[in-house]
Protein backbone atom coordinates (compact mmCIF):
# COMPACT_ATOMS: atom_id res chain seq x y z
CA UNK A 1 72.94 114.67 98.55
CA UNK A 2 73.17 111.06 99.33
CA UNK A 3 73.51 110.20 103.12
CA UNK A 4 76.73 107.83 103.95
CA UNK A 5 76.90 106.79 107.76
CA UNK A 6 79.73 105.71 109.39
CA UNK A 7 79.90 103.95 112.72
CA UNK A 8 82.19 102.45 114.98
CA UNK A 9 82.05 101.04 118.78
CA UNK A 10 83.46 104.23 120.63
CA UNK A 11 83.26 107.47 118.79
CA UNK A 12 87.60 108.02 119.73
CA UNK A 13 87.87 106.02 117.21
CA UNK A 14 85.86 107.92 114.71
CA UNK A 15 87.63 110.79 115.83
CA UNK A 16 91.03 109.03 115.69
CA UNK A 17 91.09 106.19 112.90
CA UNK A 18 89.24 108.59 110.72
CA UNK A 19 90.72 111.93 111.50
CA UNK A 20 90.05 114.50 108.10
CA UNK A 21 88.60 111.28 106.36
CA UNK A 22 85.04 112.20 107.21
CA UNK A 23 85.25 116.31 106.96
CA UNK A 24 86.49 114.89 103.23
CA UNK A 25 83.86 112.43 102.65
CA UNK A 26 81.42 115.06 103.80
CA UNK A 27 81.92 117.17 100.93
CA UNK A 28 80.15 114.00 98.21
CA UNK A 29 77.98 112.89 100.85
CA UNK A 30 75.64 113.76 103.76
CA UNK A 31 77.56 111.83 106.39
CA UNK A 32 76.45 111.02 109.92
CA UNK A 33 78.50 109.93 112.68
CA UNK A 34 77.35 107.32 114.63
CA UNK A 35 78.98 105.57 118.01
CA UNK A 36 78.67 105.75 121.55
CA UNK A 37 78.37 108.89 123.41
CA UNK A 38 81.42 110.87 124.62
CA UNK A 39 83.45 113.98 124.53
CA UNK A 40 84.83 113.12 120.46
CA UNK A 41 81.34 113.10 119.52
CA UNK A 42 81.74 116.82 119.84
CA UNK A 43 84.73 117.12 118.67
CA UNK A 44 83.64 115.40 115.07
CA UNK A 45 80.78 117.83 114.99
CA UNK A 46 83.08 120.71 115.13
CA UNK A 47 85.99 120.02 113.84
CA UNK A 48 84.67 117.74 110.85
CA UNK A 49 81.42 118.95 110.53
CA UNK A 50 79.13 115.97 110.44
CA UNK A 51 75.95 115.13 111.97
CA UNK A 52 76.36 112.44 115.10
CA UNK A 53 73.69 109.93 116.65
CA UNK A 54 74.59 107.58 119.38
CA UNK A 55 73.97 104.20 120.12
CA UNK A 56 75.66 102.98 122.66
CA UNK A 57 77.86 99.95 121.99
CA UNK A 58 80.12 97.72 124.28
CA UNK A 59 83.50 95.88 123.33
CA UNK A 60 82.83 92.86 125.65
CA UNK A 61 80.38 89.64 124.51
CA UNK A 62 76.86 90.99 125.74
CA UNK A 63 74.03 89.73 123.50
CA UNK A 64 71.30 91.43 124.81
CA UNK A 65 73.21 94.92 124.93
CA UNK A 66 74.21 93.89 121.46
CA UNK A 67 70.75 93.34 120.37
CA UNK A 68 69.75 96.63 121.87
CA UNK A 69 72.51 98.70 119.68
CA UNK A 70 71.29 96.92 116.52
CA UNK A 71 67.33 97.85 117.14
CA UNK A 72 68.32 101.71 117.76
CA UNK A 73 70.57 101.43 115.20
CA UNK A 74 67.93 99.81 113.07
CA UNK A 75 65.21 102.85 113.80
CA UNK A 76 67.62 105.69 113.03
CA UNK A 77 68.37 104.11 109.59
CA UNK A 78 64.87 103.46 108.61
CA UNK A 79 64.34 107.05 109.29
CA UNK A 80 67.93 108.62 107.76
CA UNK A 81 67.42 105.82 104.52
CA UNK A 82 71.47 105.91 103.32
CA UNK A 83 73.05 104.80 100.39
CA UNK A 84 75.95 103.44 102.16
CA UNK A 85 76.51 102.16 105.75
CA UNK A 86 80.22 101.63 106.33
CA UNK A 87 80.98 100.08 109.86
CA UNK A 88 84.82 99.64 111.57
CA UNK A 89 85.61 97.72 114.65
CA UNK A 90 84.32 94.39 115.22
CA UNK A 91 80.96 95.22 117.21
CA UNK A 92 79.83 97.94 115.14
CA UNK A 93 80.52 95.71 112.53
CA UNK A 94 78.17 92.96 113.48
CA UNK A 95 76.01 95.73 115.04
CA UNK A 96 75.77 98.03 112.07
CA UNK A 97 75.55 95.06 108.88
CA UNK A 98 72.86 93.85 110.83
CA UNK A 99 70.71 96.51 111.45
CA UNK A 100 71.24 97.58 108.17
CA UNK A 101 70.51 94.66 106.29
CA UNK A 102 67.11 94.56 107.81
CA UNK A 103 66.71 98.29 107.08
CA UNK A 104 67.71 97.46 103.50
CA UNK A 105 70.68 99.84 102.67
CA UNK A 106 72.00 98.96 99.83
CA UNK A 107 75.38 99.12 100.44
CA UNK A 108 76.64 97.62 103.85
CA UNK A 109 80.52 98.62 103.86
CA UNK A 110 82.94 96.59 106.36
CA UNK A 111 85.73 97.49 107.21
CA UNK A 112 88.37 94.95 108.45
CA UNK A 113 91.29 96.36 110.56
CA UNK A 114 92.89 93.78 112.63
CA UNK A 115 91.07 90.72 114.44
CA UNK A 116 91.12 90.43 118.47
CA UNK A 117 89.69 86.77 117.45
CA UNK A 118 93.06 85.04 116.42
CA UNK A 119 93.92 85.69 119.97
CA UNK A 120 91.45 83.43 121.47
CA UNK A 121 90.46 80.02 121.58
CA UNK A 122 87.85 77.68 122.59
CA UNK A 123 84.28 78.16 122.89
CA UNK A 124 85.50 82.14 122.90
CA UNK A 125 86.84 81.76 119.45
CA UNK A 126 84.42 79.67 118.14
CA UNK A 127 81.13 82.13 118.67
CA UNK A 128 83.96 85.09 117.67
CA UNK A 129 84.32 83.56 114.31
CA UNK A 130 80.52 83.00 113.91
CA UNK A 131 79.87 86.33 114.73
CA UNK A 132 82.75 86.85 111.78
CA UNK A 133 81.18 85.18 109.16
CA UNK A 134 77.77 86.57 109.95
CA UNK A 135 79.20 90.34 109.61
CA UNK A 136 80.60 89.07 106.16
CA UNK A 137 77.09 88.16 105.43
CA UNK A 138 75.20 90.63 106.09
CA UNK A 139 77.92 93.03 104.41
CA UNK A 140 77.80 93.73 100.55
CA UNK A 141 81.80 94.76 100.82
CA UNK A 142 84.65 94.08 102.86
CA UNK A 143 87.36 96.24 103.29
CA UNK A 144 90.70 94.20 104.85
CA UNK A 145 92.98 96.78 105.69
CA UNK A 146 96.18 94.79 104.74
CA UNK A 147 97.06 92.20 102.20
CA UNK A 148 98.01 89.93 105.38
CA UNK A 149 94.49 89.77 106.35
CA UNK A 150 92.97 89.46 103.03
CA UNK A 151 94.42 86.11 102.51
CA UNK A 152 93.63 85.46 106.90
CA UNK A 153 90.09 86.41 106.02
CA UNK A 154 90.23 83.77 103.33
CA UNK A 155 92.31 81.09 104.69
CA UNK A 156 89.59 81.30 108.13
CA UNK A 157 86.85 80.89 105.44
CA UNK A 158 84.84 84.08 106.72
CA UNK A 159 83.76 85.14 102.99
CA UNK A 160 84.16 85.02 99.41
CA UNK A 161 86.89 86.48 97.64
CA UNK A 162 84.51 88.25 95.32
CA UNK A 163 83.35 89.60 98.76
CA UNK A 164 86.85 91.36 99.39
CA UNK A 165 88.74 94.45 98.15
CA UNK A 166 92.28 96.20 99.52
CA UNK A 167 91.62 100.15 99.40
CA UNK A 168 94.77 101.76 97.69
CA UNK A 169 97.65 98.96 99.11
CA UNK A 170 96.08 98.98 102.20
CA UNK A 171 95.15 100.99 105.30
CA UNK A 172 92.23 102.88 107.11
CA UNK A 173 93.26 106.33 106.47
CA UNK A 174 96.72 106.39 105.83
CA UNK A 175 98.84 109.38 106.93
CA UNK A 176 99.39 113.10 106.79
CA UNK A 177 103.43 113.49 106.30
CA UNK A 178 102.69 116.77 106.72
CA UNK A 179 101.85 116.65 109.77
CA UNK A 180 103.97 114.02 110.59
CA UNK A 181 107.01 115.52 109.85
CA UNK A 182 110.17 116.12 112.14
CA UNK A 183 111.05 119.37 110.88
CA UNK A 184 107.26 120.66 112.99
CA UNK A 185 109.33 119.96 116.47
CA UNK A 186 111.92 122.13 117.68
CA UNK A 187 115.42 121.45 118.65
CA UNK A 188 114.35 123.27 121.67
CA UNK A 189 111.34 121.12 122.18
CA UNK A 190 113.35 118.02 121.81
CA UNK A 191 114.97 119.34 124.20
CA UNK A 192 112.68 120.29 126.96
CA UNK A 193 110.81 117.50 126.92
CA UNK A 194 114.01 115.00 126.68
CA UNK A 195 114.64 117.02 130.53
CA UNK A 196 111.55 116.31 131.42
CA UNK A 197 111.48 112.68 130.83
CA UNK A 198 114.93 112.45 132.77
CA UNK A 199 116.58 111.27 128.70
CA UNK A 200 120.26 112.35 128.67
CA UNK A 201 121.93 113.85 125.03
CA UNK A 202 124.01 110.69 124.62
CA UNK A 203 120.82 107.90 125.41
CA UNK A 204 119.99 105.84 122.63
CA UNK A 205 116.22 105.80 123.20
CA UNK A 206 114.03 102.70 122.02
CA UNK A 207 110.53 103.63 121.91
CA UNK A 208 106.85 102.22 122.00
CA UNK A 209 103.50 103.69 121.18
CA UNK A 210 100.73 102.06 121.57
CA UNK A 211 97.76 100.39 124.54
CA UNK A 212 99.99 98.84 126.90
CA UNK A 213 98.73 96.16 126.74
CA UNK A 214 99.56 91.38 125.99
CA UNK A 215 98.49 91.56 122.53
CA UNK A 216 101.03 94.26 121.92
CA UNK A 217 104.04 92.77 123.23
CA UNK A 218 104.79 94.55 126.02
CA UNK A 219 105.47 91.61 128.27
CA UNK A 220 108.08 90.96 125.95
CA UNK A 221 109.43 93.92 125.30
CA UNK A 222 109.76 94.60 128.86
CA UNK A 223 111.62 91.36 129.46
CA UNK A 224 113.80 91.88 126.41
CA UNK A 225 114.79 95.53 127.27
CA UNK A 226 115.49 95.00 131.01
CA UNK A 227 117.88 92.27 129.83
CA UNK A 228 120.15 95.04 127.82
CA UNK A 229 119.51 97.74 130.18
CA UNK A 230 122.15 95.52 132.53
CA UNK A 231 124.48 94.97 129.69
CA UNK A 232 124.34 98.66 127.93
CA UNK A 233 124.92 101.80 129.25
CA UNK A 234 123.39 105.01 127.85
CA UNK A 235 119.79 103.10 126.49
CA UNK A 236 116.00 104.59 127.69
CA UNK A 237 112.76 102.48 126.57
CA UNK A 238 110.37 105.12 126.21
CA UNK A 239 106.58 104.14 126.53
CA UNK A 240 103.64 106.12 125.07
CA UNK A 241 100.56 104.87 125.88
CA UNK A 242 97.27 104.20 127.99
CA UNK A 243 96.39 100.90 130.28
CA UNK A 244 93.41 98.58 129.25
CA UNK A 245 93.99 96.56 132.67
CA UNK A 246 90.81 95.04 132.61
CA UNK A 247 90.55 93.41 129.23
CA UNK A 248 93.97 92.71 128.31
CA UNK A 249 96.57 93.07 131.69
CA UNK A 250 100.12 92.78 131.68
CA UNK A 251 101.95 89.93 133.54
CA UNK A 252 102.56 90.83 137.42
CA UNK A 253 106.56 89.81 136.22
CA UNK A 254 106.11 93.00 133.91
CA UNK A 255 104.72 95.10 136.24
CA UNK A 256 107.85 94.63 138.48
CA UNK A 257 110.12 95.35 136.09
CA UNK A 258 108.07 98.47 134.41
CA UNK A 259 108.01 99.36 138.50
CA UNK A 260 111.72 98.61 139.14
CA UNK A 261 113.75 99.45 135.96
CA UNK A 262 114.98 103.28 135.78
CA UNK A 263 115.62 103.52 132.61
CA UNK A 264 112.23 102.08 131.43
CA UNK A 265 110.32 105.70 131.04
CA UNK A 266 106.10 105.64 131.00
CA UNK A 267 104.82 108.94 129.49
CA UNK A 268 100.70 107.72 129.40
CA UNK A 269 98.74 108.43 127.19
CA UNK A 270 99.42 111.34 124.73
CA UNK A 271 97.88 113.61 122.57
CA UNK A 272 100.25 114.86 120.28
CA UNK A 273 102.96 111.44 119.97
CA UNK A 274 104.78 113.47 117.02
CA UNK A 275 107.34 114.84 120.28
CA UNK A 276 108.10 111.35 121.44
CA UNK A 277 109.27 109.77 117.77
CA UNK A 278 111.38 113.19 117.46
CA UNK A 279 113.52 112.36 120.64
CA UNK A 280 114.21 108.50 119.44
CA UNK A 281 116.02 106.58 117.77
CA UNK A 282 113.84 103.60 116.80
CA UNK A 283 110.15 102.30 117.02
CA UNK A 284 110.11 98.67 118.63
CA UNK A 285 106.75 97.27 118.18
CA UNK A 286 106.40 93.80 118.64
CA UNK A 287 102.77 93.32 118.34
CA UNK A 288 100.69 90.05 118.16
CA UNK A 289 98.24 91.44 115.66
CA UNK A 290 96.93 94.40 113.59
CA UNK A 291 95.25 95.40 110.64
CA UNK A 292 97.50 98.06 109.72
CA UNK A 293 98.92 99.73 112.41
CA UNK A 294 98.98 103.93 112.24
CA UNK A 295 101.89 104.12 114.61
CA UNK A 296 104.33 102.31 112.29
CA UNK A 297 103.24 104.77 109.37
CA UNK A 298 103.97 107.77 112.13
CA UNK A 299 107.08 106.57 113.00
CA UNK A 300 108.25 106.10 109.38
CA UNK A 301 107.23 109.65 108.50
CA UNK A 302 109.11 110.90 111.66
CA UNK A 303 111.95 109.46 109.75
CA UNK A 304 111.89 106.81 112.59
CA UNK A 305 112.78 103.09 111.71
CA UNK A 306 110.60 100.12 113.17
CA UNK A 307 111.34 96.76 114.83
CA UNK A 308 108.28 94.89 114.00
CA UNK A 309 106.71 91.51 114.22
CA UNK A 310 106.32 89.40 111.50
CA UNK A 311 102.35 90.30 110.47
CA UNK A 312 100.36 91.69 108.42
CA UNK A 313 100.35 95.02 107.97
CA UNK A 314 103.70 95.58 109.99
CA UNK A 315 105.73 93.42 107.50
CA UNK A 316 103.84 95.16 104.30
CA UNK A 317 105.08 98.44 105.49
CA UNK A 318 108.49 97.58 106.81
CA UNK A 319 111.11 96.25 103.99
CA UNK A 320 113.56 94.21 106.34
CA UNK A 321 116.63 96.52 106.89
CA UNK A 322 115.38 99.03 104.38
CA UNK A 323 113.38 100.89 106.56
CA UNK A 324 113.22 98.71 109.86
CA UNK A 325 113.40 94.93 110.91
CA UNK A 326 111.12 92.44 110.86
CA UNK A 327 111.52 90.15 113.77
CA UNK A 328 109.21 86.80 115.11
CA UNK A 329 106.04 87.13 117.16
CA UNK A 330 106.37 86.33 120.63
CA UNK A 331 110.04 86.01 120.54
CA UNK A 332 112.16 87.65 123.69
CA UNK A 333 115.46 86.87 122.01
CA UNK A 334 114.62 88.41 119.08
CA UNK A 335 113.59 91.87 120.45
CA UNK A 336 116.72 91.75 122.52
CA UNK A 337 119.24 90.67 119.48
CA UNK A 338 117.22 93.14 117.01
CA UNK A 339 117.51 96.08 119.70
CA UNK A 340 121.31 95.07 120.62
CA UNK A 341 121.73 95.74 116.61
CA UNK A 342 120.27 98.55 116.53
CA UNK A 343 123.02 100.02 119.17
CA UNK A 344 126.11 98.69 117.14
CA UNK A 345 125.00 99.22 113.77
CA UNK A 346 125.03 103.67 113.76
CA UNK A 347 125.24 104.04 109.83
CA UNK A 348 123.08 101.02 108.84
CA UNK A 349 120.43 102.57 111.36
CA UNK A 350 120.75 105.91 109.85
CA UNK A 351 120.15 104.79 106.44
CA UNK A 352 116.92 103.32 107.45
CA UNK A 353 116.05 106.30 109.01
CA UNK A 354 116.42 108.20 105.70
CA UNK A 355 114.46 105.38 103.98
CA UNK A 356 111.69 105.65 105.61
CA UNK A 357 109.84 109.23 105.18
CA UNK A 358 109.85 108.62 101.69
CA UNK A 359 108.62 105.03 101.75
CA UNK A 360 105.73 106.34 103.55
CA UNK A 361 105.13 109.74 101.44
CA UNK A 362 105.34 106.93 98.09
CA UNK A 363 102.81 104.45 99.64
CA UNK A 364 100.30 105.92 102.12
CA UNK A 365 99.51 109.64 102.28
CA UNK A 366 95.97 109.93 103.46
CA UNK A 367 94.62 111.90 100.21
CA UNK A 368 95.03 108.71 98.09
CA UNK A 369 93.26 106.51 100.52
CA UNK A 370 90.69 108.90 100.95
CA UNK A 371 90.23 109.21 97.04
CA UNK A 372 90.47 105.37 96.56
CA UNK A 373 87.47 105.17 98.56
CA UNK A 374 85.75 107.69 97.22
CA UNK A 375 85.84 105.98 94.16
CA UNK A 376 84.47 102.90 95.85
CA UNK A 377 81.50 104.63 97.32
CA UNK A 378 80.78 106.70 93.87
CA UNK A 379 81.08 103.25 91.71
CA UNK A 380 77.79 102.08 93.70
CA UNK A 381 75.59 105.32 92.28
């Protein structure tokens, strides 16, 4: 059996991105695991039944960490000798296409899924983009996750087009609506955990999951929902999701009101989010950037609409006022006027809610993505 390796910066996102992807893939291929050490490496071992090597990786600019990863990396595949290396996240990518270009594999997969560089600027986003184009180059295939950044890939001039193909009509791993489905969680358990939050039968509750972090719009969303919190009654912003303080901090003006406002509700990270979308009454995720973000797909499956910024990947998923609205990036007003809507407009609302489960279920369920790949990876034997 032919070995395929996947690897990515920190193995969560293996075990998370990729979740029943790789226990799938490992039925046409010997595939190996590789990413930095921690508790998921385990987890993928057991509960997906692959091999796992690490090589430890960092997020931050470190060249000679960097060129550290792509020697070890560069041993183990010279010993394993693949058919296909397929890297995600940006320093595995650079890491992985690298090391196995000089190993010669002959088929360096890469995938694309969002880019932290459009963020930056300077001397910052200069060596980002180099570091870009040189993936690109060392990579036989890319793999942009959306149509959005297919043509951003192009317009930035990081590759061919005859370098470039969408999987399916887009996504990483799309989405198991059966498992994502509000029928799995209880009245009862909407209940509980609505009384444990301190969420009242007759809130409206706006939620957000996701890193709490700038490039997701929380500083704007914060701003934007303490605004209406004075002017409606009855509202709760709920907030699933974990801190990344020291690469990407919220504003100290955020802090305060996340600190100060009552009715602004922050549950951490969690698990299972399926509970939170099944006590709410929309997703509001104003996001700078993404590839194609997972947590809209949940939410639509949940039968949950989405207020999302005008992106890629958000804005291929959402139909404006089919199945959610599609708002500017960056924009307070429009977060505040879009969520003020929301509140006044009960039977438009509820006929995106019933849009959007079968959107989802038509578009993105994780057995064609995994197939459409599949058929990538076998068209190279």
């Amino acid at each position: 059996m032919k070995k395929l390796v996947r690897i990515t910066t920190i193995p969560d996102s293996l075990k998370v991105l990729l979740k029943g992807q790789l226990k799938f893939m490992n039925q046409h291929y010997d595939v190996i695991g590789v990413s930095g050490n921690g508790d998921a490496m385990e987890y993928l071992r057991q509960n997906e039944g692959i091999r796992t090597e690490i090589v430890e990786m960092t997020r931050r600019i470190s060249p000679l960490k960097d060129l550290v990863a792509t020697y070890k990396f560069y041993r183990l595949l010279k010993i394993e000798k693949p058919h296909i290396v397929h890297s995600h996240t940006p320093k595995a990518g650079i890491v992985g296409m690298l090391a196995a270009f000089l190993a010669g594999v002959p088929n360096r997969f890469h995938t694309v899924a969002g880019m932290p560089l459009l963020e930056s600027r300077g001397f910052k986003r200069a060596l980002l983009n180099f570091v870009e184009k040189l993936t690109y180059y060392f990579a036989t295939k890319v793999f942009p996750n959306s149509k959005g950044l297919y043509h951003i890939i192009l317009e930035e001039g990081f590759t061919k087009a005859n370098k470039l193909q969408l999987i399916g009509k887009g996504s990483s791993n799309g989405i198991d609506i059966s498992h994502f489905n509000k029928e799995n969680i209880s009245k009862k358990e909407q209940d509980q955990l609505k009384k444990e939050l301190g969420i009242t039968p007759n809130d409206f509750v706006f939620v957000f999951v996701g890193r709490m972090v700038t490039d997701k719009g929380i500083n704007e969303l914060a701003l934007a929902y303490d605004k209406l919190s004075k002017i409606c009654n009855n509202t709760k912003l709920l907030l699933v999701g974990w801190r990344e303080n020291d690469l990407d901090p919220l504003l100290p003006e955020t802090e305060m009101i996340l600190n100060s406002n009552p009715n602004i509700i922050e549950a951490g990270f969690q698990a299972d989010v399926r509970p939170y979308f099944a006590i709410s009454n929309i997703l509001v995720f104003p996001t700078y950037r993404e590839g194609f973000p997972n947590v809209v797909l949940q939410a639509g499956a949940m039968q949950l609409p989405s207020i999302v910024t005008n992106i890629n990947g958000c804005n291929e998923i959402i139909q404006h006022s089919k199945n959610g609205l599609i708002i500017p990036v960056k924009n307070v007003d429009a977060i505040l006027e879009s969520m003020t809507w929301c509140l006044n407009q009960h039977d438009h609302l509820k006929e995106m809610s019933n849009n959007s489960r079968d959107l989802i279920a038509e578009n993105y369920q994780h057995t064609y993505i995994w197939e459409e790949l599949l058929k990538m990876y076998q068209s190279t034997e």
